[in-house]
PDB file of N, CA and C in Angstrom:
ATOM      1  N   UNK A   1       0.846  -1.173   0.000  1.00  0.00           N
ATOM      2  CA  UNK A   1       0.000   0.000   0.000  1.00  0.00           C
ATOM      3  C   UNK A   1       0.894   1.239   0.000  1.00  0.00           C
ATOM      4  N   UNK A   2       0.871   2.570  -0.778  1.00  0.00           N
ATOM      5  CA  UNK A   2       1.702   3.115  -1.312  1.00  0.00           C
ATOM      6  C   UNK A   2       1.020   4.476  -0.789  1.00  0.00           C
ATOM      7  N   UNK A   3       1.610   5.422   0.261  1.00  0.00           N
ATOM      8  CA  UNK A   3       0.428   6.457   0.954  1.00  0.00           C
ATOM      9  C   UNK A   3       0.719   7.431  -0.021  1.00  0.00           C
ATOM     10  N   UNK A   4      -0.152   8.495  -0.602  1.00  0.00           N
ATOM     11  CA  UNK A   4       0.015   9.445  -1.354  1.00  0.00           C
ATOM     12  C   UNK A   4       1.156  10.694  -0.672  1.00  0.00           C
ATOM     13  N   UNK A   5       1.834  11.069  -1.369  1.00  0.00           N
ATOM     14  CA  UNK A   5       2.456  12.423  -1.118  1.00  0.00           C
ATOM     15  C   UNK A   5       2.407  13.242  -0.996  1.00  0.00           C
ATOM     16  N   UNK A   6       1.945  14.342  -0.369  1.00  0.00           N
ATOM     17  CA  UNK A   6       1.263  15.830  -0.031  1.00  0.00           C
ATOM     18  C   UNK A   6       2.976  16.444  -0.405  1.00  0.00           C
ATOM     19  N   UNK A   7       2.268  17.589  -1.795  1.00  0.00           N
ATOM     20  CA  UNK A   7       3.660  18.561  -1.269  1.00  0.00           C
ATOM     21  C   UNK A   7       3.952  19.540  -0.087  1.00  0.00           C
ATOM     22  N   UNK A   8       4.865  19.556  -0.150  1.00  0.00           N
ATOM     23  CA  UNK A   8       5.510  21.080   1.515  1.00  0.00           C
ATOM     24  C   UNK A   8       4.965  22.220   0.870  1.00  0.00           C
ATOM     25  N   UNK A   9       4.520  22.838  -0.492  1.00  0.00           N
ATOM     26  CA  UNK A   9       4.298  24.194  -0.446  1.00  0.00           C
ATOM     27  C   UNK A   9       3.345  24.167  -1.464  1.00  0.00           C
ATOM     28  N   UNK A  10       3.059  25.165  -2.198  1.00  0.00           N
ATOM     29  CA  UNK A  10       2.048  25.301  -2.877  1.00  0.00           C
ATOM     30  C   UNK A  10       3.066  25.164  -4.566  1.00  0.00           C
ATOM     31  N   UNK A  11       2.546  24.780  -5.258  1.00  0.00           N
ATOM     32  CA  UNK A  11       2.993  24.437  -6.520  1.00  0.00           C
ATOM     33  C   UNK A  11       3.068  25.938  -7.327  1.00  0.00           C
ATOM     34  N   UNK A  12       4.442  25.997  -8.094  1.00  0.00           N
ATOM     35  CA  UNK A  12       4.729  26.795  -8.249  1.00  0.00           C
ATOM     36  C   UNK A  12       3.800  27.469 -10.282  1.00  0.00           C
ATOM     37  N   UNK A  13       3.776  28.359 -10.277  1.00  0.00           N
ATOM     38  CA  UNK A  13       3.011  28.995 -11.209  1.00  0.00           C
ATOM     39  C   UNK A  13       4.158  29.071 -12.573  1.00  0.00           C
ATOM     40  N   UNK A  14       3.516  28.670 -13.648  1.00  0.00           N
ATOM     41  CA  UNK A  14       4.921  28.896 -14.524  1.00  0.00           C
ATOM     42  C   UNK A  14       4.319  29.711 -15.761  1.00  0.00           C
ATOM     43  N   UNK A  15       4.921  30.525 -16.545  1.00  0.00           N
ATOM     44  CA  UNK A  15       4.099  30.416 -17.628  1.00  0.00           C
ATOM     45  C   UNK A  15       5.088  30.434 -19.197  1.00  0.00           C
ATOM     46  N   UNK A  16       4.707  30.333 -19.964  1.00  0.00           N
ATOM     47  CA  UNK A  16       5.679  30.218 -21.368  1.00  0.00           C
ATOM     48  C   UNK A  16       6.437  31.155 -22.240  1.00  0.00           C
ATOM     49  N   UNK A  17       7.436  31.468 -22.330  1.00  0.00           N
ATOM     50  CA  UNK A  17       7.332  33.068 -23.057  1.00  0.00           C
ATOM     51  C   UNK A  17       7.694  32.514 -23.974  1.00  0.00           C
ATOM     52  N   UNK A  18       7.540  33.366 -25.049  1.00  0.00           N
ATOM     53  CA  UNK A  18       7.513  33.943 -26.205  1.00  0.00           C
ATOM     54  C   UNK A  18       8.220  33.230 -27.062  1.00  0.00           C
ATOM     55  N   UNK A  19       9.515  32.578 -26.853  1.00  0.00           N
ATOM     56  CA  UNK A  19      10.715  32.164 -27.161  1.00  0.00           C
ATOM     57  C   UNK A  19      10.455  30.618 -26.859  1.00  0.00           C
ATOM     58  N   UNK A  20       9.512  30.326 -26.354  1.00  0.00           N
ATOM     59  CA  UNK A  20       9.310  28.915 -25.860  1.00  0.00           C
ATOM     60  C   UNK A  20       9.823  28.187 -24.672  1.00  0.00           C
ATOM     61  N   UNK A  21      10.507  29.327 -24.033  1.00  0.00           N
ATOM     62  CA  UNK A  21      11.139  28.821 -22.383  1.00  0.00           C
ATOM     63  C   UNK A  21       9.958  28.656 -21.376  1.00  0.00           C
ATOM     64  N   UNK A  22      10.365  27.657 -20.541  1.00  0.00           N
ATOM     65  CA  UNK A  22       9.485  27.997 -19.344  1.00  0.00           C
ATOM     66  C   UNK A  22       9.846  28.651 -18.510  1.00  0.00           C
ATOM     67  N   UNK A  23       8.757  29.749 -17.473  1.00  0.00           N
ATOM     68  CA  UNK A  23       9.868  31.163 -16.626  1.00  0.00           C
ATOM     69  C   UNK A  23       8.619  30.566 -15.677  1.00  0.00           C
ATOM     70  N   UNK A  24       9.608  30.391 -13.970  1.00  0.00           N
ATOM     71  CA  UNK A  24       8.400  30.275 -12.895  1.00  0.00           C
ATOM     72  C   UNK A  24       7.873  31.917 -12.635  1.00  0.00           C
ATOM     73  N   UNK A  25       7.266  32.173 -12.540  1.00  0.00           N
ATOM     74  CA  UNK A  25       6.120  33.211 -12.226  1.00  0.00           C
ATOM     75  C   UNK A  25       6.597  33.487 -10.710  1.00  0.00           C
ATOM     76  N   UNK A  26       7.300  34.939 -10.926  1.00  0.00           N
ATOM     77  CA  UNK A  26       7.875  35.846  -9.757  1.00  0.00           C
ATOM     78  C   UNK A  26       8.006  37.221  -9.644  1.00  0.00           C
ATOM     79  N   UNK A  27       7.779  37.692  -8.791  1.00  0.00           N
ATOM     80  CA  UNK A  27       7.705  39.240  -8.706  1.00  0.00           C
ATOM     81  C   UNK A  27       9.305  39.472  -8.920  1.00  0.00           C
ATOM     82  N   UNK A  28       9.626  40.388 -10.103  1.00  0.00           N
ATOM     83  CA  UNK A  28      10.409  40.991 -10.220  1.00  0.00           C
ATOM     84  C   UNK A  28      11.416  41.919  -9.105  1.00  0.00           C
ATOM     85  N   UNK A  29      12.208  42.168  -9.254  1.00  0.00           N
ATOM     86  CA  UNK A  29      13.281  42.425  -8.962  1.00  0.00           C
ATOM     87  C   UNK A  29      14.123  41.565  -7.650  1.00  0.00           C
ATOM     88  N   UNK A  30      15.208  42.264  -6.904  1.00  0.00           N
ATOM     89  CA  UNK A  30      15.682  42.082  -5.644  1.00  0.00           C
ATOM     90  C   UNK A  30      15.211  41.880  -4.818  1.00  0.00           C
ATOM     91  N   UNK A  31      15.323  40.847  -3.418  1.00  0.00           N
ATOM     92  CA  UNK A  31      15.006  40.982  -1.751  1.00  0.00           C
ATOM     93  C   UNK A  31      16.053  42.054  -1.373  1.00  0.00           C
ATOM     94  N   UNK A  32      16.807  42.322  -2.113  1.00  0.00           N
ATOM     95  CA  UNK A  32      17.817  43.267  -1.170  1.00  0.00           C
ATOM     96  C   UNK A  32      17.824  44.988  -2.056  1.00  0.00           C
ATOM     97  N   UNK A  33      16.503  45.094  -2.585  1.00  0.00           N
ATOM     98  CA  UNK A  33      16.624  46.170  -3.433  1.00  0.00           C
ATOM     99  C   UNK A  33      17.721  46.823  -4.448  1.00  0.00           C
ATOM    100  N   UNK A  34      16.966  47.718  -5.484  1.00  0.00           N
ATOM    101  CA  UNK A  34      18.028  48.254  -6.366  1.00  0.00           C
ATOM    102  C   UNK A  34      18.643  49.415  -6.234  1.00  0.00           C
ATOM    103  N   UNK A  35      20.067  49.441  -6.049  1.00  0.00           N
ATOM    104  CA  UNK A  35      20.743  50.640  -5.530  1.00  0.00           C
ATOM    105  C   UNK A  35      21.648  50.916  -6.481  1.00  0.00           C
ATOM    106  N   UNK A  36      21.901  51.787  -6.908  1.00  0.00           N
ATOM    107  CA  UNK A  36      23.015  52.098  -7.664  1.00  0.00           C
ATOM    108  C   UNK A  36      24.203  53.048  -7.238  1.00  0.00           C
ATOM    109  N   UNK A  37      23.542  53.766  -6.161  1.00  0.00           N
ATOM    110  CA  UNK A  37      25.411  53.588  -5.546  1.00  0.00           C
ATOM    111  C   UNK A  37      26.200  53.148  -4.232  1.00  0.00           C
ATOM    112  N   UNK A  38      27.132  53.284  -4.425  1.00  0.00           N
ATOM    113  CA  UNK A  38      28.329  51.902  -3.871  1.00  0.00           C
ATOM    114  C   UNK A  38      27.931  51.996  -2.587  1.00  0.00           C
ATOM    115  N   UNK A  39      27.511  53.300  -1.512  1.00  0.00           N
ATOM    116  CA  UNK A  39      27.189  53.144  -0.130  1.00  0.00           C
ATOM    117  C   UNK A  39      25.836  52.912   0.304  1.00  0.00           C
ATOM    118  N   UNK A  40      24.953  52.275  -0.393  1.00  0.00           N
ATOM    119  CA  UNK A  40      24.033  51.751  -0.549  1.00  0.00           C
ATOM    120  C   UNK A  40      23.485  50.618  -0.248  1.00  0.00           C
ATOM    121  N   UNK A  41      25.052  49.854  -1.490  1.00  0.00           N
ATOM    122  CA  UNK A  41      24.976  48.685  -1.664  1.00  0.00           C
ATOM    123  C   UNK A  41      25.159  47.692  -0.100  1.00  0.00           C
ATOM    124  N   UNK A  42      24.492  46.246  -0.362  1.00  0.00           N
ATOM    125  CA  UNK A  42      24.744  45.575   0.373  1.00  0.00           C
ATOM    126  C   UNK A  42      25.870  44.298   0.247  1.00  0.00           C
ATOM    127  N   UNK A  43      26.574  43.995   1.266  1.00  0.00           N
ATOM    128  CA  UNK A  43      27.355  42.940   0.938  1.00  0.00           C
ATOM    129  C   UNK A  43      27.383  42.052   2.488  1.00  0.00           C
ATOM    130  N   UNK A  44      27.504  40.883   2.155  1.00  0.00           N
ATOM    131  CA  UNK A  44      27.430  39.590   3.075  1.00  0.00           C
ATOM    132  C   UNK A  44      28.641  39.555   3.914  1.00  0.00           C
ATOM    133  N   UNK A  45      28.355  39.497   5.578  1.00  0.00           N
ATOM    134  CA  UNK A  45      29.449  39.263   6.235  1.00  0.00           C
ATOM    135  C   UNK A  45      30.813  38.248   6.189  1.00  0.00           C
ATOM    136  N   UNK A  46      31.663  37.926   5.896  1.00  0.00           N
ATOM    137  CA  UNK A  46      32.257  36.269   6.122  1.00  0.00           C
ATOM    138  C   UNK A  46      32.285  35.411   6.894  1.00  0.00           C
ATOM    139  N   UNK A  47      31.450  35.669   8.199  1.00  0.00           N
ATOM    140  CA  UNK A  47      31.399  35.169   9.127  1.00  0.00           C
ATOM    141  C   UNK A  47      29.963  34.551   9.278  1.00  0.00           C
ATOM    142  N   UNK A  48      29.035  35.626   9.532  1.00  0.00           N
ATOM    143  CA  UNK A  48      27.726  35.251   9.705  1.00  0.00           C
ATOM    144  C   UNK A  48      27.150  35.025   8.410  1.00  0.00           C
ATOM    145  N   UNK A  49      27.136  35.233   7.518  1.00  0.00           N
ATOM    146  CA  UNK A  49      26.610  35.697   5.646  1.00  0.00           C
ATOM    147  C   UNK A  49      25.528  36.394   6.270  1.00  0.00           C
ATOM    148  N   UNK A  50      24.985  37.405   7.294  1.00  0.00           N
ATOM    149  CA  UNK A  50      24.036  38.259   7.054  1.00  0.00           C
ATOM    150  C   UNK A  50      24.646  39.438   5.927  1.00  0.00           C
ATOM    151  N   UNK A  51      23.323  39.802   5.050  1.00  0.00           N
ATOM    152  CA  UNK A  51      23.814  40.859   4.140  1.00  0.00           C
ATOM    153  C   UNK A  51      23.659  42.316   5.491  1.00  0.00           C
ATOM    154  N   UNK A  52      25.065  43.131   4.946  1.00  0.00           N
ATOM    155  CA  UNK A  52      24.348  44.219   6.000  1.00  0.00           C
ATOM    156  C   UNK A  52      25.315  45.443   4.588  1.00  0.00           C
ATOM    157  N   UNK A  53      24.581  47.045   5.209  1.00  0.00           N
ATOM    158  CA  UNK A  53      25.343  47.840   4.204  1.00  0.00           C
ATOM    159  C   UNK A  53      26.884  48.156   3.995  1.00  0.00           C
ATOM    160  N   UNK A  54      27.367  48.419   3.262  1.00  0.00           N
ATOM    161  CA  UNK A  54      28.992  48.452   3.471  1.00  0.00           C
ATOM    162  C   UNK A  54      28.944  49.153   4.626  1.00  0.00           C
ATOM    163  N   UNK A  55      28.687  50.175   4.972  1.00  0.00           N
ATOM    164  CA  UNK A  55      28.501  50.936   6.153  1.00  0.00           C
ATOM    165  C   UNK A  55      28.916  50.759   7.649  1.00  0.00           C
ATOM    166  N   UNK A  56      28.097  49.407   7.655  1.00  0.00           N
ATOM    167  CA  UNK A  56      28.376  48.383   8.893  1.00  0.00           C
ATOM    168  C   UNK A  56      28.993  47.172   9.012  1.00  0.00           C
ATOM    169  N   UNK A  57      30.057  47.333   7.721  1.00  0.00           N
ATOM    170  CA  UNK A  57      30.950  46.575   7.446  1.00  0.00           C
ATOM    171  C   UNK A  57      32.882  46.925   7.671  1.00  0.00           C
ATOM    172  N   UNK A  58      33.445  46.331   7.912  1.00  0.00           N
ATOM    173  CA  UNK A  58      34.449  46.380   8.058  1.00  0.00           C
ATOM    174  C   UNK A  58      35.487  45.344   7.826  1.00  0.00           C
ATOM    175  N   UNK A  59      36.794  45.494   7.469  1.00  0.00           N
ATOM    176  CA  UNK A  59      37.426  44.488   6.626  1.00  0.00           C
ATOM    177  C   UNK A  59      38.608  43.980   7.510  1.00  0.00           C
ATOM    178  N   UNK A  60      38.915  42.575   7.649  1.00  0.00           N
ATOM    179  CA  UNK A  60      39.699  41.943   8.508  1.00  0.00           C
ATOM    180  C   UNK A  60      40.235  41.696   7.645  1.00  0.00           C
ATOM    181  N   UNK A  61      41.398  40.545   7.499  1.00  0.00           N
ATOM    182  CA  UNK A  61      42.181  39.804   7.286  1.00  0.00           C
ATOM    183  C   UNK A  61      41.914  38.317   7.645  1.00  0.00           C
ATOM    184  N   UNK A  62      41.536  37.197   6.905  1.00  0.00           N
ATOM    185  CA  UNK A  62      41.115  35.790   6.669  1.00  0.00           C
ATOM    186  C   UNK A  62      41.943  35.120   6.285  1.00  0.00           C
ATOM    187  N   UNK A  63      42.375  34.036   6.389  1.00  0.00           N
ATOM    188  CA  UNK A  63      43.231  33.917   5.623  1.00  0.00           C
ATOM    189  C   UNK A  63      44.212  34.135   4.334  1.00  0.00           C
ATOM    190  N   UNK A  64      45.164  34.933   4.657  1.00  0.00           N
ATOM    191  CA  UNK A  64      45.695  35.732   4.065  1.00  0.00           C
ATOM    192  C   UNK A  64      44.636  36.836   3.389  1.00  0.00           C
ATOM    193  N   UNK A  65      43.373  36.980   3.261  1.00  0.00           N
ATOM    194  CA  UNK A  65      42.981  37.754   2.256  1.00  0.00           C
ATOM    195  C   UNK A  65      42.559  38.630   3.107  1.00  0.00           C
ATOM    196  N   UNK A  66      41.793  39.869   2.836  1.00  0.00           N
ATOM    197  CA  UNK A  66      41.182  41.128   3.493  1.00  0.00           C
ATOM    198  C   UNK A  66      39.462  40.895   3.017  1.00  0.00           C
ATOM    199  N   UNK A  67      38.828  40.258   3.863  1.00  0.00           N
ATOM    200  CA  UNK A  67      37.513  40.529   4.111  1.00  0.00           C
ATOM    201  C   UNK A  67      36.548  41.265   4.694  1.00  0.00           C
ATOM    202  N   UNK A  68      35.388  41.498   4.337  1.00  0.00           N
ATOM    203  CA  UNK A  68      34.136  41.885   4.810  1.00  0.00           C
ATOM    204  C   UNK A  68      33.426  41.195   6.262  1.00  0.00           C
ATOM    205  N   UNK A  69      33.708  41.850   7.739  1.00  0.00           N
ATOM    206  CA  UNK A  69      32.795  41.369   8.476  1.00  0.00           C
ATOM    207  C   UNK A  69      32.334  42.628   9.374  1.00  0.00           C
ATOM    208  N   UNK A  70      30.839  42.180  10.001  1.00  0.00           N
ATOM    209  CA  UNK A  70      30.101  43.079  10.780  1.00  0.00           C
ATOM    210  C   UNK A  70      31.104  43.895  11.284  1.00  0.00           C
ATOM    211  N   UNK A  71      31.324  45.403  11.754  1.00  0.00           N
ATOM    212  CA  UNK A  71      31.630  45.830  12.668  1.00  0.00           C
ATOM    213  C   UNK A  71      30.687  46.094  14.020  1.00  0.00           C
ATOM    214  N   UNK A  72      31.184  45.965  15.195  1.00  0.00           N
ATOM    215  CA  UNK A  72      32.130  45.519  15.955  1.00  0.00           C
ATOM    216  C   UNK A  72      32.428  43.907  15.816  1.00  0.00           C
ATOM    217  N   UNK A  73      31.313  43.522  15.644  1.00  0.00           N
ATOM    218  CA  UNK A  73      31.449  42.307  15.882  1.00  0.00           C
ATOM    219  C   UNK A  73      29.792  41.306  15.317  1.00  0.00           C
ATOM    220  N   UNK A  74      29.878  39.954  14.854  1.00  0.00           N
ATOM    221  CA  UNK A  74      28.689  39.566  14.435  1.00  0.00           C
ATOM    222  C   UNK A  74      28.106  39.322  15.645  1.00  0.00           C
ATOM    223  N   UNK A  75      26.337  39.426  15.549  1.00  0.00           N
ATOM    224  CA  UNK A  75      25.225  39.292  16.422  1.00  0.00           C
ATOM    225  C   UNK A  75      24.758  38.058  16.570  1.00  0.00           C
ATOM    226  N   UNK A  76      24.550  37.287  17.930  1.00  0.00           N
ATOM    227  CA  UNK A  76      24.070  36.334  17.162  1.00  0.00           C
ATOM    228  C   UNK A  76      23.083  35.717  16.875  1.00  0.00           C
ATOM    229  N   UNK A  77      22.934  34.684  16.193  1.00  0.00           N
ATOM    230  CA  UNK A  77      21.045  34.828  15.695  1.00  0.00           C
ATOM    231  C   UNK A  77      20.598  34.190  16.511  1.00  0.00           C
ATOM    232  N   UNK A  78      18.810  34.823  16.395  1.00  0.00           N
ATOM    233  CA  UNK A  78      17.992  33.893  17.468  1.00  0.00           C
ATOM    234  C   UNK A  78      16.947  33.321  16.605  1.00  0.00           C
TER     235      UNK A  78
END
């Protein structure tokens, strides 16, 4: 006896363009909005990967390289 499968979410919407591709059906643009300039922009800690603005970013040294992490220090999640 073989129990049926319920999916986890709701089935996703697709529709056909023009060209004959299939495109899933999504609201356009960014979660992290469109900015066009540089102190704006967002970039991912190396530590935590929260995105935060360059702003509240600050650059260590990682192995050998010079990275991006939270300043003072990452928060941690709850």
């Amino acid at each position: 006896m073989t129990v049926p499968i319920k999916p986890s979410r709701k089935p996703e919407v697709t529709a056909i363009g023009d060209d004959g591709l299939r495109y899933v059906s999504k609201t356009p643009g960014s979660p992290f909005g469109s900015t066009s300039s540089y102190s704006a922009a967002t970039m991912s800690c190396f530590l935590c990967s929260r995105h935060r603005p360059r702003a509240m970013l600050m650059s260590r040294k990682y192995f050998g390289r010079s990275q991006s992490v939270c300043a003072p220090a990452c928060e941690p999640r709850t």
